[in-house]
N, C-alpha and C. Protein backbone atom coordinates (compact mmCIF):
# COMPACT_ATOMS: atom_id res chain seq x y z
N UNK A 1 2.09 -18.98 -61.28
CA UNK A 1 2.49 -20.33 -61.60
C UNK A 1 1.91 -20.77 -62.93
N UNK A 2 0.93 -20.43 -63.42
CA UNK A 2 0.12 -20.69 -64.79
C UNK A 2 0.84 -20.72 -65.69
N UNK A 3 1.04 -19.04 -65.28
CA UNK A 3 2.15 -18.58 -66.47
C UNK A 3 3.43 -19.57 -66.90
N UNK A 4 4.29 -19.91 -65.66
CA UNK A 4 5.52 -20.31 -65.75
C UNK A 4 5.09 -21.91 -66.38
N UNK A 5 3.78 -22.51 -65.84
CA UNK A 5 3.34 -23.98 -66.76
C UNK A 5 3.20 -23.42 -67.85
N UNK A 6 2.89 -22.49 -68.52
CA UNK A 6 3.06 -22.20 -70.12
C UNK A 6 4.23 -21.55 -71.02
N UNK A 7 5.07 -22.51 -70.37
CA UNK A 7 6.27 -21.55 -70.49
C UNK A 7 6.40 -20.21 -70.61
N UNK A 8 5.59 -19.17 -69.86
CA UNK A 8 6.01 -18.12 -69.80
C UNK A 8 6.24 -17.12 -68.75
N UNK A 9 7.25 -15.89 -68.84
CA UNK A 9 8.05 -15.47 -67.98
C UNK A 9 6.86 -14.83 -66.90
N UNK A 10 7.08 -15.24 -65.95
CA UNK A 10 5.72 -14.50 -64.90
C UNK A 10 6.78 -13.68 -63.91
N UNK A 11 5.95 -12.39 -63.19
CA UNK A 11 6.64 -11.03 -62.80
C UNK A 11 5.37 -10.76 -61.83
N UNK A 12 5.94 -10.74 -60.47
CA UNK A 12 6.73 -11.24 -59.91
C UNK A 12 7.43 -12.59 -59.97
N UNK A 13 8.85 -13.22 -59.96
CA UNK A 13 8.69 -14.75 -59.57
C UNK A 13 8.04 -15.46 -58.59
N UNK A 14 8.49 -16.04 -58.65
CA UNK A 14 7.81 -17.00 -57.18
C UNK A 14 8.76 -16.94 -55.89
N UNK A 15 9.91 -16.36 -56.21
CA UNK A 15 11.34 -16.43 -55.18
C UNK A 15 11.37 -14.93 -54.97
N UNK A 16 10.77 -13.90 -55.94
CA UNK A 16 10.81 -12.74 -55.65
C UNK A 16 9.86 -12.02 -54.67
N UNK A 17 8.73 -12.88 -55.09
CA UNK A 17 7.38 -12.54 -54.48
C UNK A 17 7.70 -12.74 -52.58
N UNK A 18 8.43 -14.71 -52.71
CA UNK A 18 8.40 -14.43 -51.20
C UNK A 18 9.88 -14.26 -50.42
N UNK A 19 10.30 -13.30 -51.05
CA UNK A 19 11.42 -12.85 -50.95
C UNK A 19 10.99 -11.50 -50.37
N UNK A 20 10.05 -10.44 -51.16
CA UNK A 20 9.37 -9.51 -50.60
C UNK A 20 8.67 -9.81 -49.44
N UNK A 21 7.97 -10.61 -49.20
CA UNK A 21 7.03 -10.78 -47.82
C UNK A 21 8.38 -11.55 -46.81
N UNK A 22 9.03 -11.39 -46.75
CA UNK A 22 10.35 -11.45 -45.31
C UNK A 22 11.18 -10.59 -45.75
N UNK A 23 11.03 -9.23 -44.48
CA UNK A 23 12.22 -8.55 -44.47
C UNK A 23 13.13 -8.25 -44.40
N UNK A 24 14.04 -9.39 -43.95
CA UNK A 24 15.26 -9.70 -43.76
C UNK A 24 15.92 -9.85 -45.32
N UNK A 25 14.76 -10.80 -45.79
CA UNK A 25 15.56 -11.40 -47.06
C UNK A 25 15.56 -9.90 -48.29
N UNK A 26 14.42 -9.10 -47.66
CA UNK A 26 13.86 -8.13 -48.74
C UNK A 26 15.36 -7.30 -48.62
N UNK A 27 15.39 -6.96 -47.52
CA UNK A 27 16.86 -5.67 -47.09
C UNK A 27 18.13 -6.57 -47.83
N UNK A 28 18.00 -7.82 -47.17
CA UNK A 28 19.51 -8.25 -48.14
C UNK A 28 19.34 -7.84 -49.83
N UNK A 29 18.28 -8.66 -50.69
CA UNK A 29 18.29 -8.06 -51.63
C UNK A 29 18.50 -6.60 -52.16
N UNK A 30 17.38 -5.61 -51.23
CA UNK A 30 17.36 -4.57 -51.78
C UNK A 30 19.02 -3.72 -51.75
N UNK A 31 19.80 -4.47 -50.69
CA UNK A 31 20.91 -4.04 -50.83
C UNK A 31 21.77 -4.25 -51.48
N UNK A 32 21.96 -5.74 -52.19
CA UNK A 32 22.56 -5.68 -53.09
C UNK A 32 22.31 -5.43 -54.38
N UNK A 33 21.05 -5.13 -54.61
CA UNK A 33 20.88 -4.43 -55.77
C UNK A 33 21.60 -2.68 -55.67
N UNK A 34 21.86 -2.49 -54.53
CA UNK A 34 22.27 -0.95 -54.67
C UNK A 34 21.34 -0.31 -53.83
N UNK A 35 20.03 -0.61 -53.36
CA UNK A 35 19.28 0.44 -52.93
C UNK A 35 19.62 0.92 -51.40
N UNK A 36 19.58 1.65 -51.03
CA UNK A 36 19.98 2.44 -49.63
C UNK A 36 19.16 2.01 -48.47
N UNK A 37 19.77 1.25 -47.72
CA UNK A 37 18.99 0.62 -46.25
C UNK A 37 19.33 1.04 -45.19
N UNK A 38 17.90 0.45 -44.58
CA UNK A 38 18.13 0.88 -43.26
C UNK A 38 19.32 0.19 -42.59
N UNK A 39 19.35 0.43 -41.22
CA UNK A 39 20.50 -0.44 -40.65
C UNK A 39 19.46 -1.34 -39.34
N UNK A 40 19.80 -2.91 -39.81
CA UNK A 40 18.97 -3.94 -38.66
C UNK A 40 20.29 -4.68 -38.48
N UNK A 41 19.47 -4.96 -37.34
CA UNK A 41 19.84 -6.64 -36.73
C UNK A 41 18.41 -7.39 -36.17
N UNK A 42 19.04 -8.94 -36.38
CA UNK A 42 18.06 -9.82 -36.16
C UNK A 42 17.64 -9.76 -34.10
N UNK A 43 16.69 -9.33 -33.90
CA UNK A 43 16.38 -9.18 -32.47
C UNK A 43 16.09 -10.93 -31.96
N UNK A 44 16.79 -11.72 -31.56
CA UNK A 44 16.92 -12.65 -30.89
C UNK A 44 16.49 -12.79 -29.48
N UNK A 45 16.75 -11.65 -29.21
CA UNK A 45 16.46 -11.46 -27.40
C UNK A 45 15.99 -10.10 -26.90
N UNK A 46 15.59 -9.70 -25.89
CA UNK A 46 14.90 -8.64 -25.85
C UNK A 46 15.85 -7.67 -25.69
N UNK A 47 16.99 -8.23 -25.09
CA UNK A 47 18.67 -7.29 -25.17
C UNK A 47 18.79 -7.07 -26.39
N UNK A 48 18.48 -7.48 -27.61
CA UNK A 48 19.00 -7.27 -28.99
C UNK A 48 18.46 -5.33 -29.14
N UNK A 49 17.53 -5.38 -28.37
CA UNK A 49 16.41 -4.07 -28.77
C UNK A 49 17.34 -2.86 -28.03
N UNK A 50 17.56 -1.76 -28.62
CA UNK A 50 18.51 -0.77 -28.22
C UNK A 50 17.73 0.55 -29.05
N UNK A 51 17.02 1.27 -28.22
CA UNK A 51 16.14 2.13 -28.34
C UNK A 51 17.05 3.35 -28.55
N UNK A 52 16.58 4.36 -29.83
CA UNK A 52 15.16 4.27 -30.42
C UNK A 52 15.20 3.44 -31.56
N UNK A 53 14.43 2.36 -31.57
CA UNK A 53 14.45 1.95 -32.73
C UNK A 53 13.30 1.19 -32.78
N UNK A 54 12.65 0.63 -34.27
CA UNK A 54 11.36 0.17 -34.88
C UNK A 54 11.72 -1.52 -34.86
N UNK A 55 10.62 -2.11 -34.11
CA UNK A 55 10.75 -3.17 -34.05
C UNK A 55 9.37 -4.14 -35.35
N UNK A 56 10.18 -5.07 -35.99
CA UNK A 56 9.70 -5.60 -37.22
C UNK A 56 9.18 -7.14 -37.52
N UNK A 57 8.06 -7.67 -37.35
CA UNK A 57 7.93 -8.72 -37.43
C UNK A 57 8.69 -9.12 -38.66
N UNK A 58 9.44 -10.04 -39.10
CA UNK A 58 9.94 -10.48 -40.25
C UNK A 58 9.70 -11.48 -40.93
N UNK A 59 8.21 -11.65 -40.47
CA UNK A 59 7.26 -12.06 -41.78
C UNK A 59 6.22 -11.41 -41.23
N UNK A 60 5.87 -10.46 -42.02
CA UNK A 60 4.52 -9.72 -41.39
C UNK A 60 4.36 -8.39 -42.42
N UNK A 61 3.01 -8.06 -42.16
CA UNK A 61 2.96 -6.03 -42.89
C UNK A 61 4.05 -5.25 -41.36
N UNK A 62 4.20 -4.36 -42.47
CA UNK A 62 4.98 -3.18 -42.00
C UNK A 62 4.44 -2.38 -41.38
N UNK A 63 2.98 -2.60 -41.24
CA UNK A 63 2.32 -1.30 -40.74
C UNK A 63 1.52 -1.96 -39.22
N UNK A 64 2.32 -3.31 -38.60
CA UNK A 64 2.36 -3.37 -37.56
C UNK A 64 3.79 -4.17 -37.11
N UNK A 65 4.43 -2.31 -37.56
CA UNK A 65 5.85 -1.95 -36.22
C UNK A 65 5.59 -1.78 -35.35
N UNK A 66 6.48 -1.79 -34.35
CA UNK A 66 6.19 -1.71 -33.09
C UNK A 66 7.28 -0.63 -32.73
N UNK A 67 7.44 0.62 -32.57
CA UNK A 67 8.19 1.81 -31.85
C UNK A 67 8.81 1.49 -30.78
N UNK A 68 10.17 1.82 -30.59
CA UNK A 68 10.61 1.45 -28.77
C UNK A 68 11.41 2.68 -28.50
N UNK A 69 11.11 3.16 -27.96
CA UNK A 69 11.56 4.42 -27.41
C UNK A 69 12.20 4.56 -26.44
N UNK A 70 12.14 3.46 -25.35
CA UNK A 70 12.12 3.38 -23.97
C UNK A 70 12.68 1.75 -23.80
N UNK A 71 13.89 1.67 -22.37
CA UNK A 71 14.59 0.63 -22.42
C UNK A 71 13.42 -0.23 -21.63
N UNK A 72 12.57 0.25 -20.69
CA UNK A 72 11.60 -0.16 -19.99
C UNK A 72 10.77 -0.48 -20.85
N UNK A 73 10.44 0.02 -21.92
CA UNK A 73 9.18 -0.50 -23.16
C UNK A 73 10.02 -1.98 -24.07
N UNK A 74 11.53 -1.69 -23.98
CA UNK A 74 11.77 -2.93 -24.60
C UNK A 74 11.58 -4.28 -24.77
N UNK A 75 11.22 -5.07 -23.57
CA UNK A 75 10.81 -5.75 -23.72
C UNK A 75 9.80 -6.80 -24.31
N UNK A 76 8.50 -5.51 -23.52
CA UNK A 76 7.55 -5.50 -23.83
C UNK A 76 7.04 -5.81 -25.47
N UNK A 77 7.48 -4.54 -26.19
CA UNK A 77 7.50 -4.31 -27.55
C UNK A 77 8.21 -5.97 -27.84
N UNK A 78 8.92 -6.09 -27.79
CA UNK A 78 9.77 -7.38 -28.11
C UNK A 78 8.73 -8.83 -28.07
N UNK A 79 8.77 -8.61 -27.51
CA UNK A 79 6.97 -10.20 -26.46
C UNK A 79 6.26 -9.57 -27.56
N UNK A 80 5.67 -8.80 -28.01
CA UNK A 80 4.88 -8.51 -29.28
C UNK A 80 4.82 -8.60 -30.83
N UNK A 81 6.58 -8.30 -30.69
CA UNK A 81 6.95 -8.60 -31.93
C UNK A 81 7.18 -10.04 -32.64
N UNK A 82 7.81 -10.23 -31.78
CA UNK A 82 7.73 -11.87 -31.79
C UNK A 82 7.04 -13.07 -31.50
N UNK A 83 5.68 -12.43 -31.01
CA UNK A 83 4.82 -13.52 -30.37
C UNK A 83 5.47 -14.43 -29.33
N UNK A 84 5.95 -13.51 -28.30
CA UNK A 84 6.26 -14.41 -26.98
C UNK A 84 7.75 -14.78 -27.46
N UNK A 85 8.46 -14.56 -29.15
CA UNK A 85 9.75 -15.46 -28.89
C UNK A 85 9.41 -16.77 -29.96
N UNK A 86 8.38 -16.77 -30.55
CA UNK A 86 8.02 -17.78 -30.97
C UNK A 86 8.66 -16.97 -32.44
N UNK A 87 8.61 -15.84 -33.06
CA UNK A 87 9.17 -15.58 -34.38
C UNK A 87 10.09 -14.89 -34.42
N UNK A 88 10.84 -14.65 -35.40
CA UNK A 88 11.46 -13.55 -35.70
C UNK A 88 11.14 -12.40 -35.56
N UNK A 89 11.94 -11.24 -35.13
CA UNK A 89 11.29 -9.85 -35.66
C UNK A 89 13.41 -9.35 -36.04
N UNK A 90 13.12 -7.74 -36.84
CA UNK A 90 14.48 -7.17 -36.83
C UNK A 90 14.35 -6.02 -36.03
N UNK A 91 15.20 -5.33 -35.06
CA UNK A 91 15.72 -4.48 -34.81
C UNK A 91 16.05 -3.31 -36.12
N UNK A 92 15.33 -2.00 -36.48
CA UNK A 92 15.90 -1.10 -36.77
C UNK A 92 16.02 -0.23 -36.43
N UNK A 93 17.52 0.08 -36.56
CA UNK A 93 17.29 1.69 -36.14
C UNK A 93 16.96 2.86 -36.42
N UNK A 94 15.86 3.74 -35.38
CA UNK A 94 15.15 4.70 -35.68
C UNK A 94 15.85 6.05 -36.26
N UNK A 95 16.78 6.56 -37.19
CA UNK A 95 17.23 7.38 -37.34
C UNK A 95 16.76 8.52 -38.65
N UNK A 96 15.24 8.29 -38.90
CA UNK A 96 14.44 9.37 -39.58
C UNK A 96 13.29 8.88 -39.06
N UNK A 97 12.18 9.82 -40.10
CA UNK A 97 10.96 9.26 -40.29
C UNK A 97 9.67 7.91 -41.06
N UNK A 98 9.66 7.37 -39.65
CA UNK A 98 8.95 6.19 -41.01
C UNK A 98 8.06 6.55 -41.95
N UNK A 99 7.75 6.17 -43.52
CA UNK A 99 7.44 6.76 -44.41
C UNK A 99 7.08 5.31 -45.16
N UNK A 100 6.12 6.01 -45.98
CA UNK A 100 5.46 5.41 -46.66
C UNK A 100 4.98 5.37 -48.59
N UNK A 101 5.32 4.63 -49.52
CA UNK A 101 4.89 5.32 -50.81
C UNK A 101 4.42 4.29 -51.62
N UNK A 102 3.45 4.59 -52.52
CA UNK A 102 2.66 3.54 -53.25
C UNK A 102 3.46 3.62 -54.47
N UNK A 103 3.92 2.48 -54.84
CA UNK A 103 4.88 2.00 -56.45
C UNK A 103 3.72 1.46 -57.27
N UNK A 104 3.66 1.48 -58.24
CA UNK A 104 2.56 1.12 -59.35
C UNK A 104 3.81 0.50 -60.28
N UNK A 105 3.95 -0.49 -61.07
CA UNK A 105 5.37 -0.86 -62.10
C UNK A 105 6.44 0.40 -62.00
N UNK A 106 6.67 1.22 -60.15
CA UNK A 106 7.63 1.28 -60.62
C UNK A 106 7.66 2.96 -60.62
N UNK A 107 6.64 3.36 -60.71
CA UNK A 107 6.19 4.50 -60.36
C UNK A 107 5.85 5.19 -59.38
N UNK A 108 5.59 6.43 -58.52
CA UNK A 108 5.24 6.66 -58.00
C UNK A 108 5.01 7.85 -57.82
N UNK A 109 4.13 9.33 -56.97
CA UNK A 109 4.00 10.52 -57.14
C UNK A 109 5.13 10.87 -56.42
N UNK A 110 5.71 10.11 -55.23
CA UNK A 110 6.28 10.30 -54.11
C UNK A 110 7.61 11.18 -54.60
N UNK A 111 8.57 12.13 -54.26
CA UNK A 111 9.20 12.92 -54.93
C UNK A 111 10.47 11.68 -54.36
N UNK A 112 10.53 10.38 -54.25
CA UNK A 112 11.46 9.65 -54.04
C UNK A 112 11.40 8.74 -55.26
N UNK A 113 11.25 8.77 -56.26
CA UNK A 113 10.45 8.02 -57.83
C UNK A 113 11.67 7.07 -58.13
N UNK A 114 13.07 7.17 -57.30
CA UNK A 114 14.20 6.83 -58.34
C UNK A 114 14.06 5.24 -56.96
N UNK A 115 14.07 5.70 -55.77
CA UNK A 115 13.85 4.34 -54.76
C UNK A 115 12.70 3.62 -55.24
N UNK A 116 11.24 3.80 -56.02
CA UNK A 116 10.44 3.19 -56.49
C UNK A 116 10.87 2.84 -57.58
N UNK A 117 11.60 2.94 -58.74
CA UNK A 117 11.84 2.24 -59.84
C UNK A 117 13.24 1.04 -59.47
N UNK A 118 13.90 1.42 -58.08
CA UNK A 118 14.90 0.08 -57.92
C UNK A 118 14.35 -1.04 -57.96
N UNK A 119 13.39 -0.53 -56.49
CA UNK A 119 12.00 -1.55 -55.41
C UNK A 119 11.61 -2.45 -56.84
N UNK A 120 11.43 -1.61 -58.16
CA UNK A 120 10.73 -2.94 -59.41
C UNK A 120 12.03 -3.23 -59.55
N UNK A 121 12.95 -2.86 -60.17
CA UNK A 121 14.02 -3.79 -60.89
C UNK A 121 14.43 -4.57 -60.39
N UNK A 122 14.40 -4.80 -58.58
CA UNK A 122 14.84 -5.43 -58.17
C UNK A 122 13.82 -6.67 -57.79
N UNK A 123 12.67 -6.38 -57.65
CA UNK A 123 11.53 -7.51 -57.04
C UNK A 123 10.06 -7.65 -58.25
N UNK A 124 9.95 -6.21 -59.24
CA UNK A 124 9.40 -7.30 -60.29
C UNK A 124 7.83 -7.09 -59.63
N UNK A 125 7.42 -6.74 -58.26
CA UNK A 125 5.86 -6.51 -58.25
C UNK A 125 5.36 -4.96 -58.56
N UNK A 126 4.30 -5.44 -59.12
CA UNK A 126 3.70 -4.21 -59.72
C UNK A 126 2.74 -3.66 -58.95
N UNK A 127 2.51 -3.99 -57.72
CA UNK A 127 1.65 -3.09 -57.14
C UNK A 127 1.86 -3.80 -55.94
N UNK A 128 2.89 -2.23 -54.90
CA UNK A 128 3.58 -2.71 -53.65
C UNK A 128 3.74 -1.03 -52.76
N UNK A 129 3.54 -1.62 -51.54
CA UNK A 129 3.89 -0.30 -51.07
C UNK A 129 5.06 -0.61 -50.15
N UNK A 130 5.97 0.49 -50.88
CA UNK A 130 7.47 0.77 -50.11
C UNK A 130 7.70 1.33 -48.71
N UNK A 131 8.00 1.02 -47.69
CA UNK A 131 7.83 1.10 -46.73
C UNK A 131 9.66 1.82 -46.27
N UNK A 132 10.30 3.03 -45.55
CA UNK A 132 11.14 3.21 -45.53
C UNK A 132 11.59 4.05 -44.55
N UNK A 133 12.72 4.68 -43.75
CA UNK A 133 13.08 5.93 -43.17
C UNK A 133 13.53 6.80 -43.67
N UNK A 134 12.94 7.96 -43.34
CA UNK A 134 12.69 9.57 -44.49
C UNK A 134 14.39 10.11 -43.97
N UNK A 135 15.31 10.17 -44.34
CA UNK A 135 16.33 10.37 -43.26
C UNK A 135 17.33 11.59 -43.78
N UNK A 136 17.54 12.39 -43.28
CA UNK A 136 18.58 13.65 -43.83
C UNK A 136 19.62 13.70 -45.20
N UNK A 137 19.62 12.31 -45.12
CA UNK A 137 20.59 12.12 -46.36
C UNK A 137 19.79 11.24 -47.78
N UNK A 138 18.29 11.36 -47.27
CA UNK A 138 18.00 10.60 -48.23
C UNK A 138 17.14 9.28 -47.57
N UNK A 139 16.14 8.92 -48.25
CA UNK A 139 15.22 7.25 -47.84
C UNK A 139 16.09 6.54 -47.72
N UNK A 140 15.93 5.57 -46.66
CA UNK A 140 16.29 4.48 -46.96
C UNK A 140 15.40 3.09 -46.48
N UNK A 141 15.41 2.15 -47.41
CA UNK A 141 14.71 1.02 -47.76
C UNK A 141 14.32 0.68 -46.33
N UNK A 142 13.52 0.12 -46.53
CA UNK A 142 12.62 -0.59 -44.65
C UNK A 142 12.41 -1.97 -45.43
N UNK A 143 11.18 -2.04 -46.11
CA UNK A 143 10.41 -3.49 -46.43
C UNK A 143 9.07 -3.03 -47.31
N UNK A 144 8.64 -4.02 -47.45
CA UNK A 144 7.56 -4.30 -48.72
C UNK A 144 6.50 -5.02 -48.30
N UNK A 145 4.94 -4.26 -48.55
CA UNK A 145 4.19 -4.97 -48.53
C UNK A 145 3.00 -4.52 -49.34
N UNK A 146 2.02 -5.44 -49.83
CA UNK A 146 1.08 -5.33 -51.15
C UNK A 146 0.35 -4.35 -50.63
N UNK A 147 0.16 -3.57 -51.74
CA UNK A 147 -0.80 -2.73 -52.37
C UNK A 147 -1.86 -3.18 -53.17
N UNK A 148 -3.46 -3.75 -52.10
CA UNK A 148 -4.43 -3.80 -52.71
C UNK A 148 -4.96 -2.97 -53.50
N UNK A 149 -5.55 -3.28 -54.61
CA UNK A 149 -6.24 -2.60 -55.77
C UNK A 149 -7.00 -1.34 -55.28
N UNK A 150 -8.26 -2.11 -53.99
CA UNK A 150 -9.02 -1.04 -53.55
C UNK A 150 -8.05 0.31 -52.72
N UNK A 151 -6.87 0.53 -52.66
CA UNK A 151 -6.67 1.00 -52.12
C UNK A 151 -5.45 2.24 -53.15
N UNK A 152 -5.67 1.79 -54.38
CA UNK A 152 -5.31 2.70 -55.23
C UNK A 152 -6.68 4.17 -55.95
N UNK A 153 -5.96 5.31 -55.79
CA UNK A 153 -7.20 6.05 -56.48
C UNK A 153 -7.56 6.16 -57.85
N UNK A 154 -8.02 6.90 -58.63
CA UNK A 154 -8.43 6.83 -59.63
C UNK A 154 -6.88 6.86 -60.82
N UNK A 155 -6.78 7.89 -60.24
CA UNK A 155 -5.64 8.71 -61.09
C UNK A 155 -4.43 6.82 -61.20
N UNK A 156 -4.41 6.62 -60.07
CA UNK A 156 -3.36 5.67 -59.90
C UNK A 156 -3.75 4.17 -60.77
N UNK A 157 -5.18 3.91 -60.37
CA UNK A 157 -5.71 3.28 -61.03
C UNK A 157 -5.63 3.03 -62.97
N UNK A 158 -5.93 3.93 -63.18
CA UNK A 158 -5.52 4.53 -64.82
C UNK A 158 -4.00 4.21 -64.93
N UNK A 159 -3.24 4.39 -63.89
CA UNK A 159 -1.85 4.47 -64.39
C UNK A 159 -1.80 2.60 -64.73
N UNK A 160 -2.15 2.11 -63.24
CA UNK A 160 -1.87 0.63 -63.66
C UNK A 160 -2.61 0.12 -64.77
N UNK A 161 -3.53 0.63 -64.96
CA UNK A 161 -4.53 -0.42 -66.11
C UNK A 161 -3.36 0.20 -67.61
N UNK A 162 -2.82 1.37 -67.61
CA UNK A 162 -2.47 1.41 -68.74
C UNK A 162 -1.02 0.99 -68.94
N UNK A 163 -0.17 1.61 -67.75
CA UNK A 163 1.47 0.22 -67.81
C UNK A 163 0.88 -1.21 -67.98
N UNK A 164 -0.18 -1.59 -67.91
CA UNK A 164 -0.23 -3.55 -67.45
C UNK A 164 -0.85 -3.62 -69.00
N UNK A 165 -1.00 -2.95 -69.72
CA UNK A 165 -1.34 -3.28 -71.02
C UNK A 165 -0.07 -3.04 -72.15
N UNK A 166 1.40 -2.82 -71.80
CA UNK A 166 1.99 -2.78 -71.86
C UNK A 166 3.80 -3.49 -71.62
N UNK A 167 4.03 -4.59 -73.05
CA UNK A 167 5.00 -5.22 -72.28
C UNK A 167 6.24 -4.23 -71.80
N UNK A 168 6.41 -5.50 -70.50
CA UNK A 168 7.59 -4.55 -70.02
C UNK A 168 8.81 -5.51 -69.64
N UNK A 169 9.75 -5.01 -69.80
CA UNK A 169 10.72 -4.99 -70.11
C UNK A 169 12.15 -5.24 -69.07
N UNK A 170 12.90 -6.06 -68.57
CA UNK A 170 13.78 -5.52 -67.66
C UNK A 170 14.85 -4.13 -67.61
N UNK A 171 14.96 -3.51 -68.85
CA UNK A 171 16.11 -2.62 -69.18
C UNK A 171 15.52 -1.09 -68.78
């Protein structure tokens, strides 16, 4: 916000940023930018849940999904996801492996580098971890959530200090 009081362009926006932290809104975007998604629906009811599939708080980290494997676990999982019914969660369906990759502006080691340079063009944060299903034909998009500093290594570290000294560019 500093930035944007000094008239200048700040990255992430402010609509992008919490656009990333809800996954609903993240998958709509990431899809119309082009990037390859998973397939959800909004779980409304515990019938919405049709196993196997990853159940998603949709405002929350990604790295407390909830697995449903089982029509007898559905529920259950569901009352969790949602806090009793009180939030949202999405229904996805489980059709690879959930997977995981650290984006730096955009970068990444992950041999999926071309889904980490959308994840920026399309949302603009520079330090995010892509969250996705590893799937026969290729990743496809899950959701987004931050990548603390401490949790980058050295090598990665170096990368950001030296892209962030560097303007960048949308093109």
């Amino acid at each position: 916000m500093d930035a944007e009081l000094n008239d200048m362009e700040s990255r992430p926006s402010p609509v992008q940023a919490v656009t990333a932290q809800n996954c609903a809104a993240s998958l709509l975007v990431a899809g119309h930018a082009g990037i390859r998604c998973v397939q959800w629906k909004v779980a409304k009811r515990p019938e919405d849940v049709e196993p196997p599939c990853i159940l998603l708080p949709n405002a929350g980290q990604t790295d407390s999904s909830y697995a449903v494997h089982s029509l007898r676990s559905a529920a259950s999982q569901w009352r969790s996801a949602t806090q009793n019914g009180t939030r949202a969660a999405l229904s996805v369906k489980e059709n690879g492996k959930l997977r995981a990759m650290k984006s730096i502006v955009g970068v990444t080691t992950s041999e999926h580098y071309d889904m980490a340079w959308q994840v920026w063009q399309a949302f603009q944060i520079p330090l995010v971890t892509i969250w996705y299903l590893d799937h026969e034909d290729g990743p496809q998009f899950l959701s987004l959530d931050p990548l603390p500093l401490h949790e980058l290594t050295e090598r990665e570290l170096r990368l950001f200090e030296e892209v962030s000294q560097r303007p960048m560019s949308q093109s």
